[in-house]
C-alpha atoms as a PDB file:
ATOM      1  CA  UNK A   1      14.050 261.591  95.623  1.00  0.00           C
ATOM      2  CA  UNK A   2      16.162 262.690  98.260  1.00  0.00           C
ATOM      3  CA  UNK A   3      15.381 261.682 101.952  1.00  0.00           C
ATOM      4  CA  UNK A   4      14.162 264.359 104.131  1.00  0.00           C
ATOM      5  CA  UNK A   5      16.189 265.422 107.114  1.00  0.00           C
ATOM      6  CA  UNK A   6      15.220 265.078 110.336  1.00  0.00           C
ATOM      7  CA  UNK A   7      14.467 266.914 113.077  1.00  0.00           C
ATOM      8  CA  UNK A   8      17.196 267.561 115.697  1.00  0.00           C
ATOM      9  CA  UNK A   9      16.877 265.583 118.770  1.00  0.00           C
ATOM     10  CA  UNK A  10      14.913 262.869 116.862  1.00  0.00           C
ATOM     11  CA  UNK A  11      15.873 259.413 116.909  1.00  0.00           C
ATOM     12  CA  UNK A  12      14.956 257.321 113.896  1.00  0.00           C
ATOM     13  CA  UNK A  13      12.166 254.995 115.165  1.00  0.00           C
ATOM     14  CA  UNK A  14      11.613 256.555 118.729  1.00  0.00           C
ATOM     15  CA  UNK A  15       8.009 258.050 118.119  1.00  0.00           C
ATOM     16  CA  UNK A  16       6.908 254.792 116.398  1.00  0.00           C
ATOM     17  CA  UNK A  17       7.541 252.955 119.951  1.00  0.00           C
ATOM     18  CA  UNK A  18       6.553 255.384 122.325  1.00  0.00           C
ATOM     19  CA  UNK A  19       2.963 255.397 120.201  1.00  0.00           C
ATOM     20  CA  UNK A  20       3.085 251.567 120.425  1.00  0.00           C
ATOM     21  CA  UNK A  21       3.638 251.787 124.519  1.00  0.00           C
ATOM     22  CA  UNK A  22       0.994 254.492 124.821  1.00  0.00           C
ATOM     23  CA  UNK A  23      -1.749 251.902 122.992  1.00  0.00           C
ATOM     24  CA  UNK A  24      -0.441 249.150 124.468  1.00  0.00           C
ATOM     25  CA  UNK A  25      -0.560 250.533 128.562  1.00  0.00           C
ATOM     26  CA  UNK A  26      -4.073 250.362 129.250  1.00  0.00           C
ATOM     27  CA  UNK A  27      -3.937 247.059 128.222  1.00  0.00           C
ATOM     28  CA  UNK A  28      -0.405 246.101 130.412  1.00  0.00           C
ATOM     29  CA  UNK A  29      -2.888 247.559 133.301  1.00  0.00           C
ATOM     30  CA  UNK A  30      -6.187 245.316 132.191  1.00  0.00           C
ATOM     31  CA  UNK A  31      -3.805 242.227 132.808  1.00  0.00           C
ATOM     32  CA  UNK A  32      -2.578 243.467 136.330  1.00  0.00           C
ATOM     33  CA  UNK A  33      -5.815 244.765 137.415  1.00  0.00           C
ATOM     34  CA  UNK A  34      -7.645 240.975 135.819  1.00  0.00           C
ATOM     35  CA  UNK A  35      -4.584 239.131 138.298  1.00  0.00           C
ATOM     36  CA  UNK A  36      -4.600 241.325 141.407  1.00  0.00           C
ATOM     37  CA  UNK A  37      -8.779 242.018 141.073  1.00  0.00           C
ATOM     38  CA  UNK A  38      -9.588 238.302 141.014  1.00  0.00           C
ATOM     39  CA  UNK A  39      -6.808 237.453 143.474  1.00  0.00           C
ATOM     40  CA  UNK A  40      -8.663 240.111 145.811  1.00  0.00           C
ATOM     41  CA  UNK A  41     -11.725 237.631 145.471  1.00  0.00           C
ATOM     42  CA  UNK A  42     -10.335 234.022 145.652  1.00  0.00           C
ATOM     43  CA  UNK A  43      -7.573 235.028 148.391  1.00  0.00           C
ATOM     44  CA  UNK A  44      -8.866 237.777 150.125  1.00  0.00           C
ATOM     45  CA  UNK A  45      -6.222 237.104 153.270  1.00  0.00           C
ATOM     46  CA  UNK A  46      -3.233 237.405 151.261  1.00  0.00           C
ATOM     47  CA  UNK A  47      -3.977 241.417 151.493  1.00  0.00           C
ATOM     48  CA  UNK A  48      -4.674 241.529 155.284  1.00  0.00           C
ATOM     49  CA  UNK A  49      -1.832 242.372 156.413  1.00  0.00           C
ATOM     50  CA  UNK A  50      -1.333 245.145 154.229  1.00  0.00           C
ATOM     51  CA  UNK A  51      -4.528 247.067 155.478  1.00  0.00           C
ATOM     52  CA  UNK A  52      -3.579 250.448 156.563  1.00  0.00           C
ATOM     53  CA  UNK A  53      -4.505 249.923 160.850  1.00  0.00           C
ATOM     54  CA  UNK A  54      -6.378 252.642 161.092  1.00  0.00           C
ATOM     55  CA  UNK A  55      -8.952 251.087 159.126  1.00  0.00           C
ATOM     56  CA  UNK A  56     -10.806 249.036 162.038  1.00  0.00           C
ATOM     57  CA  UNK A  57      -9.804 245.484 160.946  1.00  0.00           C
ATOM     58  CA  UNK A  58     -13.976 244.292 160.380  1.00  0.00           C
ATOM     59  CA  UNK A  59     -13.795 246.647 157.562  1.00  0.00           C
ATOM     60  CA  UNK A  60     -10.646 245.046 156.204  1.00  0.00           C
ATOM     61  CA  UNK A  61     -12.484 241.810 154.316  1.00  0.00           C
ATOM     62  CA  UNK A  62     -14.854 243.842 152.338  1.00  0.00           C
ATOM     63  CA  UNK A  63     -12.580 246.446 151.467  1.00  0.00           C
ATOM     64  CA  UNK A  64     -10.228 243.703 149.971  1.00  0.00           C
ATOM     65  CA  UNK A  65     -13.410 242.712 147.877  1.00  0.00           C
ATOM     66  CA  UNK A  66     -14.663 245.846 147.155  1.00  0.00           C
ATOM     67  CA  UNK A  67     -11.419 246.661 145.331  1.00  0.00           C
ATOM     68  CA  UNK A  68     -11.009 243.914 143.825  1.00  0.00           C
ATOM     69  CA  UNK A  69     -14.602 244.172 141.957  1.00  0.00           C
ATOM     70  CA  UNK A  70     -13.302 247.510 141.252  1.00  0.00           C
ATOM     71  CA  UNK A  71      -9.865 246.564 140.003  1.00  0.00           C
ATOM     72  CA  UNK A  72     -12.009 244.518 137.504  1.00  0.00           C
ATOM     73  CA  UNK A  73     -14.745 246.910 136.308  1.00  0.00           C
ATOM     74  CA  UNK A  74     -11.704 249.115 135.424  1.00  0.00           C
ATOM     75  CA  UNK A  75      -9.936 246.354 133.332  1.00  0.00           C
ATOM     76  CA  UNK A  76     -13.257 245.979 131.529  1.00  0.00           C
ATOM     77  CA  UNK A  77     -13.710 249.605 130.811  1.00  0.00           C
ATOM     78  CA  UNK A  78      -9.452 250.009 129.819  1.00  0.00           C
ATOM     79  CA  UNK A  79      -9.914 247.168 127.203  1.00  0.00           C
ATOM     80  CA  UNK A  80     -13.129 248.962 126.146  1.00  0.00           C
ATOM     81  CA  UNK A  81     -11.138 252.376 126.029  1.00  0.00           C
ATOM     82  CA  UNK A  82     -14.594 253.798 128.264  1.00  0.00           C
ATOM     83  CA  UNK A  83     -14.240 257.087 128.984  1.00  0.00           C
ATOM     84  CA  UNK A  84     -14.910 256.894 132.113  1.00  0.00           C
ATOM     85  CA  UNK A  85     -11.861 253.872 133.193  1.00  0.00           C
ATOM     86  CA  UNK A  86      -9.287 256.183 132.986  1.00  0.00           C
ATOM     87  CA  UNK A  87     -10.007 258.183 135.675  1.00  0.00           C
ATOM     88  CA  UNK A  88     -11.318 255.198 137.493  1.00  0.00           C
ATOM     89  CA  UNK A  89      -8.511 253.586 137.298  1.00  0.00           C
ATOM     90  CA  UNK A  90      -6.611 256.701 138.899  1.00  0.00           C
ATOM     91  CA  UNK A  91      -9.091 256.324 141.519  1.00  0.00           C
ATOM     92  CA  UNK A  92      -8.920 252.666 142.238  1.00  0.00           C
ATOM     93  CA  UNK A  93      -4.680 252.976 142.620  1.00  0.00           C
ATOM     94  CA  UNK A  94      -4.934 256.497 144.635  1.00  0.00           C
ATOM     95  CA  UNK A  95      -7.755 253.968 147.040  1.00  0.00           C
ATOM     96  CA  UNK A  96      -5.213 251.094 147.587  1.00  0.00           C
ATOM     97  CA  UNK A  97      -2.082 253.594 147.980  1.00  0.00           C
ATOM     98  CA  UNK A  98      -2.286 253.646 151.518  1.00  0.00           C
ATOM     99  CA  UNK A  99      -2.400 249.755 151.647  1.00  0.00           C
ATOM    100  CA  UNK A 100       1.235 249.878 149.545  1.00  0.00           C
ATOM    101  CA  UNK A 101       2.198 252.517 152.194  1.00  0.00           C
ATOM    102  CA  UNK A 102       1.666 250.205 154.543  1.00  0.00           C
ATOM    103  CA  UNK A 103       3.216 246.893 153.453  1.00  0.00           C
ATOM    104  CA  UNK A 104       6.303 249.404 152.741  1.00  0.00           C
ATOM    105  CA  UNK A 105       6.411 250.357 156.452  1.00  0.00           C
ATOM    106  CA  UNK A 106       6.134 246.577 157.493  1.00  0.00           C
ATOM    107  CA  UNK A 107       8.382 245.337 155.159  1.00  0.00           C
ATOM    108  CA  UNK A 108      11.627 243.856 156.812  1.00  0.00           C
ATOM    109  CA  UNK A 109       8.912 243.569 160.144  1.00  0.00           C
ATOM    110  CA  UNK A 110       7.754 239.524 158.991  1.00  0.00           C
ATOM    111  CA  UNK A 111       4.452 240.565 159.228  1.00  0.00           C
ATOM    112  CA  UNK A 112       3.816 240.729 155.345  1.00  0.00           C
ATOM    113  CA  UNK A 113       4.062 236.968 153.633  1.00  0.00           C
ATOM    114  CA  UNK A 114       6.764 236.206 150.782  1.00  0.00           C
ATOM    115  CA  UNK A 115       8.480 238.675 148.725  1.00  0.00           C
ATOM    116  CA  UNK A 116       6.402 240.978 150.227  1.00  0.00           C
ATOM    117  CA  UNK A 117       8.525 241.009 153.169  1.00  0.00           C
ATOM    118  CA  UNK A 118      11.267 242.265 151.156  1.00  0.00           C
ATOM    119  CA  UNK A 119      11.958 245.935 151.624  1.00  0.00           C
ATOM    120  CA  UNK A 120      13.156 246.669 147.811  1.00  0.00           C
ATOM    121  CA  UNK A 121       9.384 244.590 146.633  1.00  0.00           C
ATOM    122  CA  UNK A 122       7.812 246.714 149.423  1.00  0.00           C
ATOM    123  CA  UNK A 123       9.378 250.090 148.583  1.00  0.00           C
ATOM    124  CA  UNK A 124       9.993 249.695 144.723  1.00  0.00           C
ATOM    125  CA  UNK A 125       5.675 249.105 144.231  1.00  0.00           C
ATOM    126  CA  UNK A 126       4.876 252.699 145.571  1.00  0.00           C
ATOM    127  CA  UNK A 127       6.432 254.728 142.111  1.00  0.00           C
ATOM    128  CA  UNK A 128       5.392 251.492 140.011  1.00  0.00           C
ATOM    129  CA  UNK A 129       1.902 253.201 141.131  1.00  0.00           C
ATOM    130  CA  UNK A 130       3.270 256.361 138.993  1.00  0.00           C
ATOM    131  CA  UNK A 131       3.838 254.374 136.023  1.00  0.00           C
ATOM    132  CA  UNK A 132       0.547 252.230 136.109  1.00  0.00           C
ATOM    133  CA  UNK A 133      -1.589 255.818 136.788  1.00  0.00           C
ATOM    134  CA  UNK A 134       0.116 257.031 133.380  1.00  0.00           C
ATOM    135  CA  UNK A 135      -1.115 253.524 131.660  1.00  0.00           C
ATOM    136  CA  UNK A 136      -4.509 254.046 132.932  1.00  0.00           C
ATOM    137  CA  UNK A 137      -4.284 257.741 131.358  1.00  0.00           C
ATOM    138  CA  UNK A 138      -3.216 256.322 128.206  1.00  0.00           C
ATOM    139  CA  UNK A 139      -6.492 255.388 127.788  1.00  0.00           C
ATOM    140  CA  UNK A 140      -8.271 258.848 127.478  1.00  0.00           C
ATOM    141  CA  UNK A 141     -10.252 258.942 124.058  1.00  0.00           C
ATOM    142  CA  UNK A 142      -8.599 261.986 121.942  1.00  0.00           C
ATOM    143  CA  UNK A 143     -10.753 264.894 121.068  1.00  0.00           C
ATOM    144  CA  UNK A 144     -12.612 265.160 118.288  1.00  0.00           C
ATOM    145  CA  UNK A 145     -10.796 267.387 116.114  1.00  0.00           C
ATOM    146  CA  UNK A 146     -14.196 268.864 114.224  1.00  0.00           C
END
């Protein structure tokens, strides 16, 4: 039996990958929000200086644990595939956007710690926050074809 053509514009192999990374995302972004969530509640000061300053600084410590319990509810419901993490998750990176904003802006200044400091870290996390909102999104249940 004769192979079948295929398509044009297909790639042997690409779809088989792309399906792998779109089941394998949400779990990419279980692992970062597991790291950065429990770092948010064992090192709460190493986000300080990253607080936007209009938030009045004796918010600042609760916030930082506040996301970080919600960086970890939303790794429990992406491994779970809950229909509700997805959007959560789009939530929880839109809430801590303005803190990446913010350590961009400083970067270079010496007020963020580490690599931190470093404008390309700084700069190069805010469109990383692109890429790990479409791994949270990978997570959406399909609809039930009936």
């Amino acid at each position: 039996m004769a192979a079948r053509p295929r398509p044009p514009g297909r790639r042997g192999g690409t779809v088989p990958v792309v399906s792998t990374l779109r089941r394998r995302a949400p779990l990419g972004l279980a692992a970062a929000f597991v790291a950065s969530g429990l770092v948010h509640l064992v090192r709460p000061q190493v986000f300080a200086s990253i607080m936007p300053r209009a938030i009045p600084e004796r918010h600042h410590t609760n916030l930082i644990y506040v996301s970080g319990l919600a960086e970890l509810a939303c790794a429990a419901g992406l491994v779970r595939r809950a229909r509700w993490a997805p959007a959560a998750s789009v939530a929880v990176l839109a809430a801590v956007f303005p803190a990446n904003v913010q350590m961009a802006l400083d970067a270079g200044s010496g007020r963020n710690a580490g690599a931190a400091d470093s404008r390309a870290v700084a700069w190069g996390r805010l469109p990383l926050q692109l890429v790990m909102a479409w791994a949270a999104l990978q997570a959406r249940r399909s609809p039930d074809p009936r």
